[in-house]
Protein backbone atom coordinates (compact mmCIF):
# COMPACT_ATOMS: atom_id res chain seq x y z
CA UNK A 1 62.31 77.97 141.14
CA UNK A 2 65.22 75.32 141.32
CA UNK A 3 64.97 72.61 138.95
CA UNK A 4 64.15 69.34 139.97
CA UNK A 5 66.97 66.68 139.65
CA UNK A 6 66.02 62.87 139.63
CA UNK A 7 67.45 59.62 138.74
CA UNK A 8 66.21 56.46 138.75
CA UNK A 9 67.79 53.91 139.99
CA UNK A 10 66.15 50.86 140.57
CA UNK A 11 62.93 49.77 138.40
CA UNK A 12 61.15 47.33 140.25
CA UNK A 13 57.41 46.99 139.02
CA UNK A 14 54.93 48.98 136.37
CA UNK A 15 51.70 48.41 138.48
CA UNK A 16 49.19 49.96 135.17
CA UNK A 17 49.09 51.78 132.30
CA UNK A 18 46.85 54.40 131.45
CA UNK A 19 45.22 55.15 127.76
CA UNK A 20 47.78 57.75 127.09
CA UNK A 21 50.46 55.52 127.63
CA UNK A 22 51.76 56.97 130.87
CA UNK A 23 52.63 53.89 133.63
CA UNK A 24 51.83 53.47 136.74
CA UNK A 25 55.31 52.56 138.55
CA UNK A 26 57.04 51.55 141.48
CA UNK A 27 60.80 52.81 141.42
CA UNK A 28 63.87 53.22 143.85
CA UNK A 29 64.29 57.10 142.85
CA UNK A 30 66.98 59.72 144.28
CA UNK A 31 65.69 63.29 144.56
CA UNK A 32 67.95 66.24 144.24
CA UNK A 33 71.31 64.44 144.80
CA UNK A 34 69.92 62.62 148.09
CA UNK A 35 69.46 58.81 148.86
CA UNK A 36 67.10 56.87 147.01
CA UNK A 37 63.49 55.89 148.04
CA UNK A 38 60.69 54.19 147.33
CA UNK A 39 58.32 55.68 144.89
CA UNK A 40 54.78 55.34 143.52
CA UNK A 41 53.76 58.07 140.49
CA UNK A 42 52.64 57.67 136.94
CA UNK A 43 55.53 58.77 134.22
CA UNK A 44 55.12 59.43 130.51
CA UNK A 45 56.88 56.66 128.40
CA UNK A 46 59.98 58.51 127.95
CA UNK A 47 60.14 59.21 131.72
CA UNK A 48 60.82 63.03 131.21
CA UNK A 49 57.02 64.02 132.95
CA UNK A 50 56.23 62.62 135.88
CA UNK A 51 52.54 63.28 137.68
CA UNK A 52 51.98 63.07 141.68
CA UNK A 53 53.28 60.85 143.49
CA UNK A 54 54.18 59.34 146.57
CA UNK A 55 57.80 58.23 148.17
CA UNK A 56 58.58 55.94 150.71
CA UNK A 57 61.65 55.75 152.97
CA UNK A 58 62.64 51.93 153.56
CA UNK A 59 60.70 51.97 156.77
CA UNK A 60 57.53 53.52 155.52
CA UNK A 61 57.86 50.48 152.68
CA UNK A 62 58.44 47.64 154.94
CA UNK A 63 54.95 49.47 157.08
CA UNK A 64 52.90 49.55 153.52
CA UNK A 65 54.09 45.77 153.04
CA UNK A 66 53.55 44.32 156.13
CA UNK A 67 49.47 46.33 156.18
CA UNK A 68 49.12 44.94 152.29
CA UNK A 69 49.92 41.22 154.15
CA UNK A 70 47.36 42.13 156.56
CA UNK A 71 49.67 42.28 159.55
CA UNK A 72 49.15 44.43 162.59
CA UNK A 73 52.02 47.20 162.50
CA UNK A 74 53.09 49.56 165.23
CA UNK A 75 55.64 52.11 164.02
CA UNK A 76 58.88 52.06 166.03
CA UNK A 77 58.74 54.62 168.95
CA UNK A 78 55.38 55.35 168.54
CA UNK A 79 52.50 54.55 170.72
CA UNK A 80 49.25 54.70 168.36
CA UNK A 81 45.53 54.59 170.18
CA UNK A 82 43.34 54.36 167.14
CA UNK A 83 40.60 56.31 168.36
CA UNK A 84 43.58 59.59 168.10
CA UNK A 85 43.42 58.72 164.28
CA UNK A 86 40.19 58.25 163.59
């Protein structure tokens, strides 16, 4: 298996910690050489483990902001019937 590259480059919030020190954070991080995106995971203090997580392209995290403000969001292109979803 190919190793994993990452960098972070942009630290923009530590949203918890848990008992074994590991944080809760909200980075700009580039995977593997490529651009960087948003991302939510949990990382040891020294940042060398990471556990699952979640990234975000800048669309996806404008669309997460604009639901945590509680507005109505429509993705671009797409025509969403809620009922489909549910």
């Amino acid at each position: 298996m190919a190793e994993l590259k990452y960098e972070i480059t942009e630290h923009i919030a530590v949203l918890g910690e848990s008992s074994r020190g590991w944080t809760k954070e909200l980075n700009k991080v580039s995977w593997n050489d490529y651009p960087p995106k948003y991302d939510i995971r949990e990382w040891s203090p020294d940042h060398q483990r990471m556990g699952k997580g979640i990234t975000l392209s800048e669309e996806e995290f404008d669309a997460l902001r604009r639901v945590i403000l509680g507005e109505d969001i429509t993705p671009d292109g797409f025509d969403i019937d809620e009922n489909e979803i549910l």
